[in-house]
C-alpha atoms as a PDB file:
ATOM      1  CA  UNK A   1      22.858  -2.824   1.122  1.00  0.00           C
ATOM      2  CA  UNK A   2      20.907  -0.546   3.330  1.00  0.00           C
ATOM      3  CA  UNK A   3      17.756   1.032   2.396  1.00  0.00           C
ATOM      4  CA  UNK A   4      17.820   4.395   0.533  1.00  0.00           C
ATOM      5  CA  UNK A   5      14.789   6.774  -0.650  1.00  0.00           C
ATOM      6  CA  UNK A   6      13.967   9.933  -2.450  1.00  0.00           C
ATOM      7  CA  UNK A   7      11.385  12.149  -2.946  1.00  0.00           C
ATOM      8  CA  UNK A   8      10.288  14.176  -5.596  1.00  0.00           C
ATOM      9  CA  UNK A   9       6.858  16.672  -6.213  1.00  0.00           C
ATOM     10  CA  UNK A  10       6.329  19.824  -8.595  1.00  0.00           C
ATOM     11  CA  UNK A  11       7.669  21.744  -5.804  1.00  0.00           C
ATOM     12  CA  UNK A  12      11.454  21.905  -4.230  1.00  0.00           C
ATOM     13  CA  UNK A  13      12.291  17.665  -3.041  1.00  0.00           C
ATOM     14  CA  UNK A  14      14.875  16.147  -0.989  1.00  0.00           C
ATOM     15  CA  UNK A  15      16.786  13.267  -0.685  1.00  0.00           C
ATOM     16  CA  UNK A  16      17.246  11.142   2.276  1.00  0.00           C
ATOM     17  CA  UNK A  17      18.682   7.521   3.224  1.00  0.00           C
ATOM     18  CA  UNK A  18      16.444   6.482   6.098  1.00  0.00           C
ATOM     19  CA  UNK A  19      18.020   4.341   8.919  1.00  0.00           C
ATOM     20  CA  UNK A  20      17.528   0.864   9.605  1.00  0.00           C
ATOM     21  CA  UNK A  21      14.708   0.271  11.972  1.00  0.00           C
ATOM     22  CA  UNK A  22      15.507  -1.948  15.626  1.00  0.00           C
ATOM     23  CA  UNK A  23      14.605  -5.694  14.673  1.00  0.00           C
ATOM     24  CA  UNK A  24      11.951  -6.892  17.298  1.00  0.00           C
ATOM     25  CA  UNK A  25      11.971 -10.155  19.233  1.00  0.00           C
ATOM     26  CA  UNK A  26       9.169 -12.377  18.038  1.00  0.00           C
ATOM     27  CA  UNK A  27       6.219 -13.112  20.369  1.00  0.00           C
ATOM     28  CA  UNK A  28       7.243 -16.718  22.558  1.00  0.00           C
ATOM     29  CA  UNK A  29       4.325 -18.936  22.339  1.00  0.00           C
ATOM     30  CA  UNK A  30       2.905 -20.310  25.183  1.00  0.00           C
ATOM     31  CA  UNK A  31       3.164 -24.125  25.404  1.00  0.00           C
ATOM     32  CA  UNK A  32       0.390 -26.883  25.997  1.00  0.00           C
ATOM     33  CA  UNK A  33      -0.109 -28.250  29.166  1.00  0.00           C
ATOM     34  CA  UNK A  34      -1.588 -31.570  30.303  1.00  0.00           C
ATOM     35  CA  UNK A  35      -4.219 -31.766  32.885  1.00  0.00           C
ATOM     36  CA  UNK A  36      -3.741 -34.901  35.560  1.00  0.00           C
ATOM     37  CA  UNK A  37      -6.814 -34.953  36.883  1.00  0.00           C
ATOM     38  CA  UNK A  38      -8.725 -38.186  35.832  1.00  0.00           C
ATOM     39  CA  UNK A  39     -11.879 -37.266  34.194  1.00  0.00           C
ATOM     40  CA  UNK A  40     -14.938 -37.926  36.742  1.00  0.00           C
ATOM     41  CA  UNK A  41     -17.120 -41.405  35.833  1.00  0.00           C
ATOM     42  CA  UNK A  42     -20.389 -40.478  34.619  1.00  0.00           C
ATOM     43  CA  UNK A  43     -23.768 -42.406  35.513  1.00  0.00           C
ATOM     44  CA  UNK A  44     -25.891 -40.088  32.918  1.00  0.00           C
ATOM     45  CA  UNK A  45     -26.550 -41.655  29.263  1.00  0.00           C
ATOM     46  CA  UNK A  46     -24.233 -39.591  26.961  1.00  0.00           C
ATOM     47  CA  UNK A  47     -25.855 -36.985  25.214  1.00  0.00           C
ATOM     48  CA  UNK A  48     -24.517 -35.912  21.923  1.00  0.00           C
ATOM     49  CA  UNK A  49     -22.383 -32.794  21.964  1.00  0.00           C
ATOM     50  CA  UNK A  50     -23.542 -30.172  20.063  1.00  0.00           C
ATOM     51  CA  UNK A  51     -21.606 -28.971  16.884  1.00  0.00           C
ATOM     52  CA  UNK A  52     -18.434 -26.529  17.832  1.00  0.00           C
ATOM     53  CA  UNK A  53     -19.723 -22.786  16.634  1.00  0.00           C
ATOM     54  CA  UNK A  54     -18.079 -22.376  13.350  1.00  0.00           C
ATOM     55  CA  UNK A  55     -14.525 -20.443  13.556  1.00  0.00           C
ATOM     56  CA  UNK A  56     -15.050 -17.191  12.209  1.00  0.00           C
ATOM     57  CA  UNK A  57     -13.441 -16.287   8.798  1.00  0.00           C
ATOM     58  CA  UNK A  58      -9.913 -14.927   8.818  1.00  0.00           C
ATOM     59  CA  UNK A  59      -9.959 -10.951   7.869  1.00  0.00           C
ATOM     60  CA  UNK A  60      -7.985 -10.827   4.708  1.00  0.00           C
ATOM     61  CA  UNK A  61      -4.677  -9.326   5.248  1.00  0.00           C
ATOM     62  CA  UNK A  62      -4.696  -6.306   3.416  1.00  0.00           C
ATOM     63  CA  UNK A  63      -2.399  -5.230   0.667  1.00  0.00           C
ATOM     64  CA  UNK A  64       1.224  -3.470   1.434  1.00  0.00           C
ATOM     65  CA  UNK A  65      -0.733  -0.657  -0.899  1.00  0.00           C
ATOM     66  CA  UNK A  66      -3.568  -0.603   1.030  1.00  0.00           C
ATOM     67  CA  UNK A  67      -1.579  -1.173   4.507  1.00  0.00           C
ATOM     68  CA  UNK A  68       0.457   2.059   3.101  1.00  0.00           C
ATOM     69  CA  UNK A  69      -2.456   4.160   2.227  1.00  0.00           C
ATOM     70  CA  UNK A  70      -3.622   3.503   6.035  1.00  0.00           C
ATOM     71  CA  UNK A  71      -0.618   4.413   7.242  1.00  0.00           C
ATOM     72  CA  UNK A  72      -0.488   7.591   5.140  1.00  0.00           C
ATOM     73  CA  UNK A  73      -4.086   8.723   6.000  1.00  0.00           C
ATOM     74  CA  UNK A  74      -3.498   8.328   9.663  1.00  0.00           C
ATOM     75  CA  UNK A  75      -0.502  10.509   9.425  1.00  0.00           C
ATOM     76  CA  UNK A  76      -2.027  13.424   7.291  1.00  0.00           C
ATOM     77  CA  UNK A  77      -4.424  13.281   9.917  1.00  0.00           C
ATOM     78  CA  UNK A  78      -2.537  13.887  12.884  1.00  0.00           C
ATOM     79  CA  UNK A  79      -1.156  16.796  10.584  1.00  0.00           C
ATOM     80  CA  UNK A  80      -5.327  18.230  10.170  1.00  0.00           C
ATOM     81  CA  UNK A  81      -4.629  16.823   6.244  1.00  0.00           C
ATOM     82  CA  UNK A  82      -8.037  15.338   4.744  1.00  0.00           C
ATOM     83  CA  UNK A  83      -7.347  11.508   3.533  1.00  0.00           C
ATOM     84  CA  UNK A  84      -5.890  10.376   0.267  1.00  0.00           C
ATOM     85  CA  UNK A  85      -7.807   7.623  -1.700  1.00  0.00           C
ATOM     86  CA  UNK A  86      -6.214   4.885  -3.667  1.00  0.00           C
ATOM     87  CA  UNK A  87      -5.942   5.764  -7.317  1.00  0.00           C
ATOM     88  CA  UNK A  88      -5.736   2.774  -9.881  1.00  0.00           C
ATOM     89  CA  UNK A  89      -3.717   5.134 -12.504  1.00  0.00           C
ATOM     90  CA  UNK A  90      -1.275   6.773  -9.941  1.00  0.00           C
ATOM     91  CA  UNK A  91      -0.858   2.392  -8.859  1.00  0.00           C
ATOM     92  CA  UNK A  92      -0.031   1.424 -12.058  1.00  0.00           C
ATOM     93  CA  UNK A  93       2.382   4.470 -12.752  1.00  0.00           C
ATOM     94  CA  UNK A  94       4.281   3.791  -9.652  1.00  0.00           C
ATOM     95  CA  UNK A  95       4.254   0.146  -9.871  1.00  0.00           C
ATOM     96  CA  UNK A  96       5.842   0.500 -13.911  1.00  0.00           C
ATOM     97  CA  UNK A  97       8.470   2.941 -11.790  1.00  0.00           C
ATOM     98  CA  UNK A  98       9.414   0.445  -9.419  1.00  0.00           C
ATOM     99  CA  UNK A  99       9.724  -1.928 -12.256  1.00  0.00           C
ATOM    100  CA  UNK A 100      11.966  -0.014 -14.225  1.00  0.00           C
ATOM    101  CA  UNK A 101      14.337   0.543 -11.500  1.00  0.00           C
ATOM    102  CA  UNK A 102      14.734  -2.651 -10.734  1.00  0.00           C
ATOM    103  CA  UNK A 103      15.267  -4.428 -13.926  1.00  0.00           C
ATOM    104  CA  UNK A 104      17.501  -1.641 -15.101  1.00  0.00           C
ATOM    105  CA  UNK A 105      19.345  -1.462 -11.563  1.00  0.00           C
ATOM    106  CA  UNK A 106      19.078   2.225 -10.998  1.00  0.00           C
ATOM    107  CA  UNK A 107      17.531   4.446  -8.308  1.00  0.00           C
ATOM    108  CA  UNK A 108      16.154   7.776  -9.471  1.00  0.00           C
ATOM    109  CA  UNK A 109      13.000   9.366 -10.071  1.00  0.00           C
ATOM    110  CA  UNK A 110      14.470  10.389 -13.710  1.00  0.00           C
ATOM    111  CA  UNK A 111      14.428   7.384 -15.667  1.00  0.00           C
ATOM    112  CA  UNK A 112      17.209   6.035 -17.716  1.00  0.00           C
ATOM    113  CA  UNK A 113      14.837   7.360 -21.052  1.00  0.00           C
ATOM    114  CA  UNK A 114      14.553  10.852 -19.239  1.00  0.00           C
ATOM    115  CA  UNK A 115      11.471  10.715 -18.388  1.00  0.00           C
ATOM    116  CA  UNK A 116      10.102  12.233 -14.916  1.00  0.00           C
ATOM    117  CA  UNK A 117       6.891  11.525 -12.379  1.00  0.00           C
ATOM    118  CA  UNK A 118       4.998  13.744 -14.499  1.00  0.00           C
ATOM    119  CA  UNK A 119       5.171  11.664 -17.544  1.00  0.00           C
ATOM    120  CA  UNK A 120       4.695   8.448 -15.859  1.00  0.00           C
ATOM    121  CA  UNK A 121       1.953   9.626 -14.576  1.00  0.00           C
ATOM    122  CA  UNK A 122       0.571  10.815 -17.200  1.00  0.00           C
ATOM    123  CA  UNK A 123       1.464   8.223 -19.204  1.00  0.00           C
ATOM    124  CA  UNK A 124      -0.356   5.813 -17.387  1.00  0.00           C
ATOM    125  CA  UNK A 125      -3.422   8.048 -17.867  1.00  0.00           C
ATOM    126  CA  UNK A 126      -3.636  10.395 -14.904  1.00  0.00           C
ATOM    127  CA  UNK A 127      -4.359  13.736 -15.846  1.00  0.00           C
ATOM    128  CA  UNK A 128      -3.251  16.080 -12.616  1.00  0.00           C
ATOM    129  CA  UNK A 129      -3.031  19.476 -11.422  1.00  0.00           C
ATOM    130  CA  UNK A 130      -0.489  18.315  -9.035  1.00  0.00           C
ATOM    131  CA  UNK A 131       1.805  15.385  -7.846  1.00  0.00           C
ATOM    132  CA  UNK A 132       4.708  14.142  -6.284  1.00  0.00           C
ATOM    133  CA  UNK A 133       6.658  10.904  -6.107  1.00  0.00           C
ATOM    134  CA  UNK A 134       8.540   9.047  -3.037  1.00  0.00           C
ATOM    135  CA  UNK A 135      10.731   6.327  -3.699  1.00  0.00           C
ATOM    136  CA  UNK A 136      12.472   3.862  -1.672  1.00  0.00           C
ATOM    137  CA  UNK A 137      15.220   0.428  -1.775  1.00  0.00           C
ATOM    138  CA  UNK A 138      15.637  -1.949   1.026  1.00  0.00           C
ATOM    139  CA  UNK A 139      12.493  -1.636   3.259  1.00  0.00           C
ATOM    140  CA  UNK A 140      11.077  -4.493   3.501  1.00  0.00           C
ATOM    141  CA  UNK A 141       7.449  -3.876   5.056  1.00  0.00           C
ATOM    142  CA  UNK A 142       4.715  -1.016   4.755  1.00  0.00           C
ATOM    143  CA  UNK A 143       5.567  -0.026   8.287  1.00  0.00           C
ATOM    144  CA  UNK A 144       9.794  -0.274   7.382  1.00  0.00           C
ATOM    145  CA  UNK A 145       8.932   2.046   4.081  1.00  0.00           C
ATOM    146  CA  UNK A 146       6.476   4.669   5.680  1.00  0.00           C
ATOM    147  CA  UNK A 147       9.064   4.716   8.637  1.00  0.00           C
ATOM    148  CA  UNK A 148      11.857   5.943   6.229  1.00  0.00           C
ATOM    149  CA  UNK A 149       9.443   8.433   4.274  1.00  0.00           C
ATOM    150  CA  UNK A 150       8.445   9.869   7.452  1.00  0.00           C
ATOM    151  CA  UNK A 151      11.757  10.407   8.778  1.00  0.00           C
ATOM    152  CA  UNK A 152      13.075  12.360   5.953  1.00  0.00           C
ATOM    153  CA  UNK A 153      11.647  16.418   5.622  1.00  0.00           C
ATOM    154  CA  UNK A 154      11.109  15.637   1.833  1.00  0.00           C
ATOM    155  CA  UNK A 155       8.902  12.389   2.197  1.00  0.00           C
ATOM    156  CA  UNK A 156       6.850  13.978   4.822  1.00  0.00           C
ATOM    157  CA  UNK A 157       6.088  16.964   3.086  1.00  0.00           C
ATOM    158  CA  UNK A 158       4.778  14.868   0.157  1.00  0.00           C
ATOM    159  CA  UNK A 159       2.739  12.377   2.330  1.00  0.00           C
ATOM    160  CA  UNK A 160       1.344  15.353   4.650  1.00  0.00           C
ATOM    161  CA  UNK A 161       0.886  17.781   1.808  1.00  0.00           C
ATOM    162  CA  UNK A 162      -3.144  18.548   1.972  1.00  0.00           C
ATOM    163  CA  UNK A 163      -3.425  19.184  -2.329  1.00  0.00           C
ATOM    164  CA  UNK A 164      -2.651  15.875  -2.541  1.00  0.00           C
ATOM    165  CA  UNK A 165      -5.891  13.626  -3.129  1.00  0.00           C
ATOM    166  CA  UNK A 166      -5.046  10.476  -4.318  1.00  0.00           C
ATOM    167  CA  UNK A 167      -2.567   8.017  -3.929  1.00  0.00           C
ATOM    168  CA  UNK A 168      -1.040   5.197  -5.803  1.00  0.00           C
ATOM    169  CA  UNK A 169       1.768   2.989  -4.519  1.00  0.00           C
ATOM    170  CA  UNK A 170       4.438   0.150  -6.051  1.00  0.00           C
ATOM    171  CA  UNK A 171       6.462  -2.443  -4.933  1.00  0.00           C
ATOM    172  CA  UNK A 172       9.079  -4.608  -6.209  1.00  0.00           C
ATOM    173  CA  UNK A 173      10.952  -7.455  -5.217  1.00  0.00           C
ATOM    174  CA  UNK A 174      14.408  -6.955  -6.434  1.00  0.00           C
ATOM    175  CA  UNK A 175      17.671  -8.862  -5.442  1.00  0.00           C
ATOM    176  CA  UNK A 176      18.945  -5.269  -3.575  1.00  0.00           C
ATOM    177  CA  UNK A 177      15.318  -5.498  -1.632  1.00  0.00           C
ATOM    178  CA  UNK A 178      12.102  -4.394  -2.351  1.00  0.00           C
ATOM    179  CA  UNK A 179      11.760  -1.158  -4.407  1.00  0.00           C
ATOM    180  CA  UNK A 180       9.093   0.851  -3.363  1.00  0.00           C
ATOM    181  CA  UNK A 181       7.490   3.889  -5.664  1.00  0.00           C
ATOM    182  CA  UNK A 182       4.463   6.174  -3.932  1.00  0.00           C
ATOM    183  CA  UNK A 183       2.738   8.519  -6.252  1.00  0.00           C
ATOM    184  CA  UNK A 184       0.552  11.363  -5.221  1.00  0.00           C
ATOM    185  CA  UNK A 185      -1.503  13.696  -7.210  1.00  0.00           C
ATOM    186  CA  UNK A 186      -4.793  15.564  -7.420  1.00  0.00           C
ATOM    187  CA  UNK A 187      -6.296  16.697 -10.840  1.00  0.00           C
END
């Protein structure tokens, strides 16, 4: 199946179904090489090597939510938009969203109940002034997902739409791909 999203806000939405982005051909590797050279004979007593610097700590990667919330505050700033920080509320509303959909197999932001955004959202605790809802099948990456939203005039305008303060975001592994839920709102 190919990917599909939607977006929804308290103003006028649309629908889109993003395209599939170009695959990319992984990095080669370079291989080892051998040296020929015999090493040189040494006449000094052998002195004892000093310890190899410690390797510095891998950066954790960061979470697809917080690897989407980048991506989203870059973009709203191209666009003059202040940033959007991570909300734990508008999370765990989108993430119950993305849950739904996929164990009920459906793709709406109307659940099967009838309920919409705004009652997830508040639901789950957020009181807002404002919000709006993206949703997404099939991408399989932060990068894939915010590709699609940003493609389609109704994603955009939620992800560059300055009210907006906080964001929440979703994602679950279903067997039709990951099923992605974005939530934005400000209260």
């Amino acid at each position: 199946p190919s990917p599909s999203a939607s977006a929804s806000s308290a103003s006028p939405s649309a629908s889109a179904s993003p395209s599939k982005s170009p695959s990319r051909k992984p990095t080669p590797k370079p291989s080892p090489t051998k040296s020929t050279r015999p090493p040189a004979p040494s006449t000094a007593a052998p002195s004892p090597k000093p310890p190899p610097p410690p390797a510095p700590a891998p950066a954790p990667p960061a979470s697809e939510g917080g690897q989407v919330l980048q991506i989203v505050n870059t973009e709203r700033a191209k666009e003059g938009c202040g940033p959007v920080t991570s909300n734990d509320l508008l999370a765990t509303a989108a993430q119950r969203h993305s849950a739904d959909m996929a164990a009920q197999d459906y793709f709406s932001h109307t659940s099967l109940d009838g309920r919409d955004p705004g009652d997830r959202i508040t639901a789950a605790g957020y009181r807002w002034s404002t919000y709006g809802e993206n949703i997404a099948k099939g991408q399989r990456t932060p990068a894939d997902v915010m590709e699609s939203w940003m493609n389609s005039p109704g994603h955009r305008a939620n992800i560059l739409n300055c009210s907006f303060k906080e964001m929440g975001i979703g994602k679950v592994d279903s067997g039709g791909g990951p099923v992605w839920t974005q939530k934005f709102g400000a209260r």
